[in-house]
PDB file of N, CA and C in Angstrom:
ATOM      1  N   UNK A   1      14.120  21.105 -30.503  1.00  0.00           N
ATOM      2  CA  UNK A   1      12.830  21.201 -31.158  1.00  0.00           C
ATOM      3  C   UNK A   1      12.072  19.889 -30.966  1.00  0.00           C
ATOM      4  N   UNK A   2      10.280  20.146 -30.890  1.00  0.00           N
ATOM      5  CA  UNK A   2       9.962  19.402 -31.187  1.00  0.00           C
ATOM      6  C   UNK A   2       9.338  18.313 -32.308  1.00  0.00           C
ATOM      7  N   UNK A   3       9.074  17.116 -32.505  1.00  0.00           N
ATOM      8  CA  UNK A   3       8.753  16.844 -33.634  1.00  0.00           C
ATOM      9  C   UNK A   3       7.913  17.570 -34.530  1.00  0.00           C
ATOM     10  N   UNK A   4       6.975  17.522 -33.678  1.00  0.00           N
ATOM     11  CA  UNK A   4       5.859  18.868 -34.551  1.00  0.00           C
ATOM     12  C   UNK A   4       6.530  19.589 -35.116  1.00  0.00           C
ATOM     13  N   UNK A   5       7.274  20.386 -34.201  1.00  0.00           N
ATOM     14  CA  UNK A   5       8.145  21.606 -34.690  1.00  0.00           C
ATOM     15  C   UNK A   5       9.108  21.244 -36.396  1.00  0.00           C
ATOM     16  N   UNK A   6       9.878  19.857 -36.056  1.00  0.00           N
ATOM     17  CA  UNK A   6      10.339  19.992 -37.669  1.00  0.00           C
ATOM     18  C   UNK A   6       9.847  19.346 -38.791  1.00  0.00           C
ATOM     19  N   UNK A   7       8.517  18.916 -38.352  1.00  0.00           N
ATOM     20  CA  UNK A   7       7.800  17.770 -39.626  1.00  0.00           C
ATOM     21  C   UNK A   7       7.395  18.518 -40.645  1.00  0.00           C
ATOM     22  N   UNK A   8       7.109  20.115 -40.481  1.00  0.00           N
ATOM     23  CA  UNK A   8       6.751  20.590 -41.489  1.00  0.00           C
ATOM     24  C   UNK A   8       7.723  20.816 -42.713  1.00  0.00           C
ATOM     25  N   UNK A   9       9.025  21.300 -41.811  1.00  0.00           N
ATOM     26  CA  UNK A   9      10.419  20.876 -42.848  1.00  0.00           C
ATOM     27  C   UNK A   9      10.874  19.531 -43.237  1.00  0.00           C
ATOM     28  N   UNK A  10      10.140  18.694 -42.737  1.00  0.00           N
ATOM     29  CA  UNK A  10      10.152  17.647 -43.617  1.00  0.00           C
ATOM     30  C   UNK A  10       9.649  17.046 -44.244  1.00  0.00           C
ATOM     31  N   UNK A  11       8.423  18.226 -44.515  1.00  0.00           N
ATOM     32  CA  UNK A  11       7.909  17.592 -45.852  1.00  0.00           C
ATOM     33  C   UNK A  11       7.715  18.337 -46.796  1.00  0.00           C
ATOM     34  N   UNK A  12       9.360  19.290 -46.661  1.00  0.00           N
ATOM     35  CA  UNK A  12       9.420  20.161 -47.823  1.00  0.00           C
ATOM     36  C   UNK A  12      10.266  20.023 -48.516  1.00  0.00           C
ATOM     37  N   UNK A  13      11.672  18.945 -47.836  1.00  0.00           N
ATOM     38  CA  UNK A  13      12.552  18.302 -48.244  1.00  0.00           C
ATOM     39  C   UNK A  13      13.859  18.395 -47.476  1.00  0.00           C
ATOM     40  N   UNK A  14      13.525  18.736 -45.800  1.00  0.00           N
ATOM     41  CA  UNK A  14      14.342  19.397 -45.206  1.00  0.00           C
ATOM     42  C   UNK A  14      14.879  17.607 -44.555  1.00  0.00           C
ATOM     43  N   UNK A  15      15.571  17.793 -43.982  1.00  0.00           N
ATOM     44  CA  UNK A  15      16.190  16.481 -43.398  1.00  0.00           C
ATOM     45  C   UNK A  15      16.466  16.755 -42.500  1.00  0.00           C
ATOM     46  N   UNK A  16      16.246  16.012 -41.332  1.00  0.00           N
ATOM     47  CA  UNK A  16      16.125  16.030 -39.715  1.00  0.00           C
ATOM     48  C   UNK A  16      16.612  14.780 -38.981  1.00  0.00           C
ATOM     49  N   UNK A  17      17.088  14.866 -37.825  1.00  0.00           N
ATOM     50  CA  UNK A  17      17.616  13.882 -37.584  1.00  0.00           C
ATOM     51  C   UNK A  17      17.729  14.400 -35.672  1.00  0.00           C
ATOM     52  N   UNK A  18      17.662  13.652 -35.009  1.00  0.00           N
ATOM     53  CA  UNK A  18      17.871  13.557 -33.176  1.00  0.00           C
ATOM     54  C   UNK A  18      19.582  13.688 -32.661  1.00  0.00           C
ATOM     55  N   UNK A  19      19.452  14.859 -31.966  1.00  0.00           N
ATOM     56  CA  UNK A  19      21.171  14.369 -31.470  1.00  0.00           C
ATOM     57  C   UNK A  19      21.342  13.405 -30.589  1.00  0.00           C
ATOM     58  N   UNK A  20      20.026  12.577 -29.882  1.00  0.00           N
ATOM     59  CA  UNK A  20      20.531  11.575 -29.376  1.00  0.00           C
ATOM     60  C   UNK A  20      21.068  10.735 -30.480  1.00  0.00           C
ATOM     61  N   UNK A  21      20.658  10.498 -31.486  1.00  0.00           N
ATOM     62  CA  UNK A  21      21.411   9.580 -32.606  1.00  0.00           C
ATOM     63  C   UNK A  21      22.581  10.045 -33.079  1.00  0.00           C
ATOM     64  N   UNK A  22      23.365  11.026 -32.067  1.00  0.00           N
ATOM     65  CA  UNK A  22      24.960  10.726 -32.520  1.00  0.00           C
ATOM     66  C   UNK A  22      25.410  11.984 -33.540  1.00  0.00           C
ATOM     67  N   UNK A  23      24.337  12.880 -34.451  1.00  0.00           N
ATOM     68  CA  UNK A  23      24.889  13.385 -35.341  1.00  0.00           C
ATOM     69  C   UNK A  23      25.832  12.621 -36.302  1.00  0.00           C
ATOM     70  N   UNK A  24      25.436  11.107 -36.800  1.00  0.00           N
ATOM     71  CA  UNK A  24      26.801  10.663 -37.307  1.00  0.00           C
ATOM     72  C   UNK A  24      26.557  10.146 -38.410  1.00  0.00           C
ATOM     73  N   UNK A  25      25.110  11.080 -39.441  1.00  0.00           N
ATOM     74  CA  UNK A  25      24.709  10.852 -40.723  1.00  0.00           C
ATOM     75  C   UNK A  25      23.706   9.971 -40.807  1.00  0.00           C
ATOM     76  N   UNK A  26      22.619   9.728 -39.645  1.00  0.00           N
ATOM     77  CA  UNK A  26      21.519   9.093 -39.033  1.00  0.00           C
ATOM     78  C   UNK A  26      20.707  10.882 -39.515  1.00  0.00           C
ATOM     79  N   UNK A  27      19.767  10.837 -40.377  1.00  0.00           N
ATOM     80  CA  UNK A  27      18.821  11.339 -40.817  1.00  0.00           C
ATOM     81  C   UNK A  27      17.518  10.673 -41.354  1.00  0.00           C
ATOM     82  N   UNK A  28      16.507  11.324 -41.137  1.00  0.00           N
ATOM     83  CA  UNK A  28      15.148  10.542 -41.797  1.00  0.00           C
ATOM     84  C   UNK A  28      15.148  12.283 -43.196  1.00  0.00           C
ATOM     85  N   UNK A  29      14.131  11.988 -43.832  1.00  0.00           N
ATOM     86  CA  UNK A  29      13.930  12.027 -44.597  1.00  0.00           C
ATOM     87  C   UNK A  29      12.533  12.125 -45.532  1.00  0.00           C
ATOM     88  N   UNK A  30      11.621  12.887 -45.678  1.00  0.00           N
ATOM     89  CA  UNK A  30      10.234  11.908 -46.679  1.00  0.00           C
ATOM     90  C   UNK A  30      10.660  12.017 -48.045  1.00  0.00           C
ATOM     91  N   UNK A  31       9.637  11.034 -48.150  1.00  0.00           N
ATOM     92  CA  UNK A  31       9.279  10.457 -49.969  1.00  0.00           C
ATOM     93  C   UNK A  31       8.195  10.669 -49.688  1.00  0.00           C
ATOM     94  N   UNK A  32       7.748  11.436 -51.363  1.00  0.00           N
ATOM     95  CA  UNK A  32       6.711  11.510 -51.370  1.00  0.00           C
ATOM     96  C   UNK A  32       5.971  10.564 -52.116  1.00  0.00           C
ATOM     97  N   UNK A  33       4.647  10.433 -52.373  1.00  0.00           N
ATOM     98  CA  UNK A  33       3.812   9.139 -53.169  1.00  0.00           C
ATOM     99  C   UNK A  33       4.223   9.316 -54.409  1.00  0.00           C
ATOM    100  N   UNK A  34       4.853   8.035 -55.047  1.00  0.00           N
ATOM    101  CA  UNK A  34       5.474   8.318 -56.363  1.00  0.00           C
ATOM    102  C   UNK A  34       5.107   7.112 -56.948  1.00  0.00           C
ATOM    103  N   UNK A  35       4.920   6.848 -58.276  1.00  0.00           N
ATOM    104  CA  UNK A  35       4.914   6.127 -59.075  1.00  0.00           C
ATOM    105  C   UNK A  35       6.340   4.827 -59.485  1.00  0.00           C
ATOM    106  N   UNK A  36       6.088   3.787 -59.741  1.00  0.00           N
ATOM    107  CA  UNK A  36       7.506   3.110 -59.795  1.00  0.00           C
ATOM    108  C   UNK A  36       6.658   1.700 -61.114  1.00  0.00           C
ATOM    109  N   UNK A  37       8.064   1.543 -61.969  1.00  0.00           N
ATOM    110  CA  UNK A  37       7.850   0.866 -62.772  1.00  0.00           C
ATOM    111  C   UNK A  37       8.181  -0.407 -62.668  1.00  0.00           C
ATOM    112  N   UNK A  38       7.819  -1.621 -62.398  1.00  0.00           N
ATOM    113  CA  UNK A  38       8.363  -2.882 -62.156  1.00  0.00           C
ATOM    114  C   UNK A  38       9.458  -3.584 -63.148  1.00  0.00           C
ATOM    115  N   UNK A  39      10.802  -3.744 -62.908  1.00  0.00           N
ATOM    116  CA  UNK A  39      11.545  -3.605 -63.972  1.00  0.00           C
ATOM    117  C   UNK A  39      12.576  -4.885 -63.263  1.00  0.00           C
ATOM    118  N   UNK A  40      12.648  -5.120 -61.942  1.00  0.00           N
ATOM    119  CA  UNK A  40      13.245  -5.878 -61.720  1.00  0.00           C
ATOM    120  C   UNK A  40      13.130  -7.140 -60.534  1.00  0.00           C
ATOM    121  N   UNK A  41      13.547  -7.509 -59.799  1.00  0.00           N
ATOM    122  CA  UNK A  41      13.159  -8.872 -58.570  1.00  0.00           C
ATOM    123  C   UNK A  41      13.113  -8.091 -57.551  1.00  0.00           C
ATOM    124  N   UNK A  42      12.362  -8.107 -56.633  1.00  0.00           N
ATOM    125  CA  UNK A  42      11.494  -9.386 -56.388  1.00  0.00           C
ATOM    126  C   UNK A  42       9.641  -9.120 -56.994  1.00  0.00           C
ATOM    127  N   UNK A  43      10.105  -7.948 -57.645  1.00  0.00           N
ATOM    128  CA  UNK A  43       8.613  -7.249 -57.577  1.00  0.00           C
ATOM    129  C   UNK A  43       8.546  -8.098 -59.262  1.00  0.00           C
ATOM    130  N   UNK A  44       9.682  -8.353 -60.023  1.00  0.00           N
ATOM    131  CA  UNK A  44       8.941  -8.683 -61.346  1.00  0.00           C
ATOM    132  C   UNK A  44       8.034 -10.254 -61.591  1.00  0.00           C
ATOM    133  N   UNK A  45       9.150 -10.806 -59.623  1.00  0.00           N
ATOM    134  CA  UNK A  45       7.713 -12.507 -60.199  1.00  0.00           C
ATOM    135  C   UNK A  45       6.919 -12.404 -59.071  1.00  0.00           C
ATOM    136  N   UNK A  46       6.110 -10.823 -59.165  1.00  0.00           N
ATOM    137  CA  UNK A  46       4.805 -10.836 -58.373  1.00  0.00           C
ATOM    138  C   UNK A  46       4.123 -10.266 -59.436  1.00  0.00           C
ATOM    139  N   UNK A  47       4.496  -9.268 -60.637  1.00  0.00           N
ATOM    140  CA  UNK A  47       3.842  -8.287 -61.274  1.00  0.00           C
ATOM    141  C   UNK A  47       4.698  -7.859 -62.284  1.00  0.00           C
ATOM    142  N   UNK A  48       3.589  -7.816 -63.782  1.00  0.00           N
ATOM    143  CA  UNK A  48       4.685  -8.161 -64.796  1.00  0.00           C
ATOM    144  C   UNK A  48       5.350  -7.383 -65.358  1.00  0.00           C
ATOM    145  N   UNK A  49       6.589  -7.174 -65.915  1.00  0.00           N
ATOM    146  CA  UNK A  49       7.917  -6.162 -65.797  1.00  0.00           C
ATOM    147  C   UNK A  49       6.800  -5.412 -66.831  1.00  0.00           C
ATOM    148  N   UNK A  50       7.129  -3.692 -66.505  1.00  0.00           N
ATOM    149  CA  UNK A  50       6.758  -2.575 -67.151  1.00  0.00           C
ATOM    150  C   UNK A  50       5.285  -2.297 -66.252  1.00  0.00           C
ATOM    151  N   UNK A  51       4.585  -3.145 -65.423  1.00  0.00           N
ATOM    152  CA  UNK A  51       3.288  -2.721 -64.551  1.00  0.00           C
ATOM    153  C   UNK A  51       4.162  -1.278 -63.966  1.00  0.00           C
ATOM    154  N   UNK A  52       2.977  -0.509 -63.488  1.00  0.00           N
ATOM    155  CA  UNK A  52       3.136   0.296 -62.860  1.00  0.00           C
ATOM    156  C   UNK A  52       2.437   0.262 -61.348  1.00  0.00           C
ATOM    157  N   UNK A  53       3.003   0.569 -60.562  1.00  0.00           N
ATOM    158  CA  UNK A  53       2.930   0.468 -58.902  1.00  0.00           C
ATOM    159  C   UNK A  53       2.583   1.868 -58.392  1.00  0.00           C
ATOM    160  N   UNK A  54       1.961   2.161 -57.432  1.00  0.00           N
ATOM    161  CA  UNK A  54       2.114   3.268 -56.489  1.00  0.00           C
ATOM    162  C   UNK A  54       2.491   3.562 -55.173  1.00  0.00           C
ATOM    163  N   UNK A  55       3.540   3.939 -54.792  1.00  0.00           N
ATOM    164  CA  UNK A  55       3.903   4.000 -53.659  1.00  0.00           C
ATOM    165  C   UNK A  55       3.840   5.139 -52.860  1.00  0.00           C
ATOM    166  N   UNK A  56       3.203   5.030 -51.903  1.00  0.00           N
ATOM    167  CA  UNK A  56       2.213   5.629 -50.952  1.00  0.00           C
ATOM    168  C   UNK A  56       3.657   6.424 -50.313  1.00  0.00           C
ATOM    169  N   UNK A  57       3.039   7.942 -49.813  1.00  0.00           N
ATOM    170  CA  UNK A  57       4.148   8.631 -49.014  1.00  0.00           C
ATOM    171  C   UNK A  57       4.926   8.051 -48.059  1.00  0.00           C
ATOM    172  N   UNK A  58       5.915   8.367 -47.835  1.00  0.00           N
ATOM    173  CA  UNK A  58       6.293   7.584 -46.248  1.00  0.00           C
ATOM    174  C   UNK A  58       7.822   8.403 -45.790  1.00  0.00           C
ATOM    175  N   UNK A  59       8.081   7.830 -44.879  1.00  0.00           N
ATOM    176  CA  UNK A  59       8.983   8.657 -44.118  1.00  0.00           C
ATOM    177  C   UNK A  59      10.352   7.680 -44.179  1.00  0.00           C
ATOM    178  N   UNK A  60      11.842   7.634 -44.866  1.00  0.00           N
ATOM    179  CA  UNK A  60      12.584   6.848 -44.931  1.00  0.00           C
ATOM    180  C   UNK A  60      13.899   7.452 -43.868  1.00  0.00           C
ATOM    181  N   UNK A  61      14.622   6.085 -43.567  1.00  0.00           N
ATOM    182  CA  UNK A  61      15.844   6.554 -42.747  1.00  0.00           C
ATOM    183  C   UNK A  61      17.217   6.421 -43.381  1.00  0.00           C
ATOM    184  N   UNK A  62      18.449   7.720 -43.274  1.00  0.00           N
ATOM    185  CA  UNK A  62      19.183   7.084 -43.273  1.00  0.00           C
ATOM    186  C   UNK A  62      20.472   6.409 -41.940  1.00  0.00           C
ATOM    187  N   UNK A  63      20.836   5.615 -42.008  1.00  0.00           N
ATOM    188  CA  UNK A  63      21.740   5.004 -41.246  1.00  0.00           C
ATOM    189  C   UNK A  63      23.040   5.115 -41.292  1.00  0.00           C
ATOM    190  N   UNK A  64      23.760   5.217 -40.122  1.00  0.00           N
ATOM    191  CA  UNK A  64      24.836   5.703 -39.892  1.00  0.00           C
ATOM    192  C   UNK A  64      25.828   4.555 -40.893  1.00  0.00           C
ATOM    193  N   UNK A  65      25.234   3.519 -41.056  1.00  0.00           N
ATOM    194  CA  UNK A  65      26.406   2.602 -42.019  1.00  0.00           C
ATOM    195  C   UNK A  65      25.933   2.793 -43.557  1.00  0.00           C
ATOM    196  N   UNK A  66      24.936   3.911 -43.808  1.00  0.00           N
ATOM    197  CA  UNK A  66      24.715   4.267 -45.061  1.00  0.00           C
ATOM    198  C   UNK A  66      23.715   3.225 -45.839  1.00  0.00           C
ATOM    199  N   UNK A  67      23.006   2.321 -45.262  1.00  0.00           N
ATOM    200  CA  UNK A  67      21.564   1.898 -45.810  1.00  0.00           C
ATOM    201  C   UNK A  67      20.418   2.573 -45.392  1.00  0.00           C
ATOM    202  N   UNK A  68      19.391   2.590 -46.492  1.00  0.00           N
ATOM    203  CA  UNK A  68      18.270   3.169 -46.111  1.00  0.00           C
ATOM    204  C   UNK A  68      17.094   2.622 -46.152  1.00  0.00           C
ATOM    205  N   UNK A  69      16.366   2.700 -45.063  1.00  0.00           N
ATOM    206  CA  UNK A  69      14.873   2.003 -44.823  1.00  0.00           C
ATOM    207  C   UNK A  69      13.827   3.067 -44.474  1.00  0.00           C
ATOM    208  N   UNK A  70      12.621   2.507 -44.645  1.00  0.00           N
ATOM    209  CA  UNK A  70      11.338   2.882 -43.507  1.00  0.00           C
ATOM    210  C   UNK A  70      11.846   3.283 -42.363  1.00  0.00           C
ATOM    211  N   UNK A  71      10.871   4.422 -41.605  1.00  0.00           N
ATOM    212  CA  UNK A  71      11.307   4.696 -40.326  1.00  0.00           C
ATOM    213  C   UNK A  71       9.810   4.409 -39.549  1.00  0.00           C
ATOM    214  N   UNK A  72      10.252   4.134 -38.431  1.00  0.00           N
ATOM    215  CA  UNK A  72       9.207   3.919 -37.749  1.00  0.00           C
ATOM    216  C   UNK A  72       9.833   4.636 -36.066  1.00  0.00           C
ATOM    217  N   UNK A  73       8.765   5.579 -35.986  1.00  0.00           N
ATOM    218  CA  UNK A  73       8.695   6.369 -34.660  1.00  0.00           C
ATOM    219  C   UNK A  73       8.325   5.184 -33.493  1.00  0.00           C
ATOM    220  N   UNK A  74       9.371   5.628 -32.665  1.00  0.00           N
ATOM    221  CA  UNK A  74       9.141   4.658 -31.672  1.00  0.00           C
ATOM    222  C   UNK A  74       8.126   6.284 -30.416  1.00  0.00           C
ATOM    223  N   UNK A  75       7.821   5.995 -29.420  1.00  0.00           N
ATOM    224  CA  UNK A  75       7.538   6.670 -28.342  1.00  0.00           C
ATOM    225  C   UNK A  75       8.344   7.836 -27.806  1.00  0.00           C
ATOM    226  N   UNK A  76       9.737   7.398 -27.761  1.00  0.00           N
ATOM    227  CA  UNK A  76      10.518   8.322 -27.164  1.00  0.00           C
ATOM    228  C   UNK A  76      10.986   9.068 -28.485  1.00  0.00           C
ATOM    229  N   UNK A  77      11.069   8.837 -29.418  1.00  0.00           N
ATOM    230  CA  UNK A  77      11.031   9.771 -30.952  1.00  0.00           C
ATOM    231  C   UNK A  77      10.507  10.833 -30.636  1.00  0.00           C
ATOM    232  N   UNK A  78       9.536  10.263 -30.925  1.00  0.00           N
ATOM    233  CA  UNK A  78       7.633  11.225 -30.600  1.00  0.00           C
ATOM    234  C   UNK A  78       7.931  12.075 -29.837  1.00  0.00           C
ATOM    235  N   UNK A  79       7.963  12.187 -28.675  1.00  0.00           N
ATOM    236  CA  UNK A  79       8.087  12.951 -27.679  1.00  0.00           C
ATOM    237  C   UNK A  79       9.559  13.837 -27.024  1.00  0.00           C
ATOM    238  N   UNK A  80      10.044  13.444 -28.129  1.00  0.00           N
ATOM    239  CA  UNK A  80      11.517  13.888 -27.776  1.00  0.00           C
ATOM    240  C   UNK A  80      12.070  15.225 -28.031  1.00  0.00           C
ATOM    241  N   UNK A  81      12.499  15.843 -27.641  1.00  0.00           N
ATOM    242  CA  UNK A  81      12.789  17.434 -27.866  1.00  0.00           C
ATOM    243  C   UNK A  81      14.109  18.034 -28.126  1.00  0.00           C
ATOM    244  N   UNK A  82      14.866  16.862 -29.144  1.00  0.00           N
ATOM    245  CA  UNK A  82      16.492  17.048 -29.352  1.00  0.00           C
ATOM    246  C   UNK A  82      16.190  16.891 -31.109  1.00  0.00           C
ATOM    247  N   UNK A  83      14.833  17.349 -31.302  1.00  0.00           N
ATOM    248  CA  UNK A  83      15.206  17.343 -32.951  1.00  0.00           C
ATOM    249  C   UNK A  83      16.007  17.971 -33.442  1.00  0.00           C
ATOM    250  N   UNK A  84      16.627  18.491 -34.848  1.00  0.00           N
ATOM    251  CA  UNK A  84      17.307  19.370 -35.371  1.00  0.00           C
ATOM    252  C   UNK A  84      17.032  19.419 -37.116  1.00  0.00           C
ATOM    253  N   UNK A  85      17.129  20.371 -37.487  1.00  0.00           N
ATOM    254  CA  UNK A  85      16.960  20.162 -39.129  1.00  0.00           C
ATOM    255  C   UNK A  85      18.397  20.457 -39.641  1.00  0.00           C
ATOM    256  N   UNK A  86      18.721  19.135 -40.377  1.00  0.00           N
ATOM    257  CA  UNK A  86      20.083  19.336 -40.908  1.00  0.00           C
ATOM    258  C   UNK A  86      20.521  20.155 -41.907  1.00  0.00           C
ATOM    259  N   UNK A  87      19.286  19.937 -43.203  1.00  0.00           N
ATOM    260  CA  UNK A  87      19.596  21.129 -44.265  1.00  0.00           C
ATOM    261  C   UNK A  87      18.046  21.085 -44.809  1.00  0.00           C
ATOM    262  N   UNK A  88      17.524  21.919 -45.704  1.00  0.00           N
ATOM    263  CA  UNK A  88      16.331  22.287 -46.295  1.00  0.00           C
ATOM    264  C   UNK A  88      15.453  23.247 -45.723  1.00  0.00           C
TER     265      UNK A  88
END
């Protein structure tokens, strides 16, 4: 599949991930725009504990050693035609 093809399941809560990446628990993921309460570091000595924040939609990864970040589509992502939807 292509990306097109599974972005719509992923932004329904479906989780997708490339078999060039191994199948080896390398999935992305969205979040949607959510609200967050400032409660702890590094955000409490920018903004004072109990502010409220908004965090804008975005697309997160997980990694095969089990941390999770931002994803950022590289080119060959984009254009790549080994998507798959894992579950959702």
């Amino acid at each position: 599949m292509t990306f097109e093809q599974v972005f719509p399941h992923l932004k329904t809560g479906a989780c997708i991930t490339r078999t060039a990446w191994g199948l080896d628990s390398t999935f992305l993921y969205y979040v949607p725009s959510h609200r967050f309460i400032v409660n702890s570091p590094p955000l409490d000595t920018i903004y004072p504990t109990g502010a409220e924040l908004t965090y804008q939609a975005h697309i997160d990864q997980r990694r095969a050693n089990g941390t999770h970040s931002t994803w950022r589509a590289t080119d060959d992502d984009l254009l790549a035609h080994d998507w798959i939807i894992l579950r959702g």
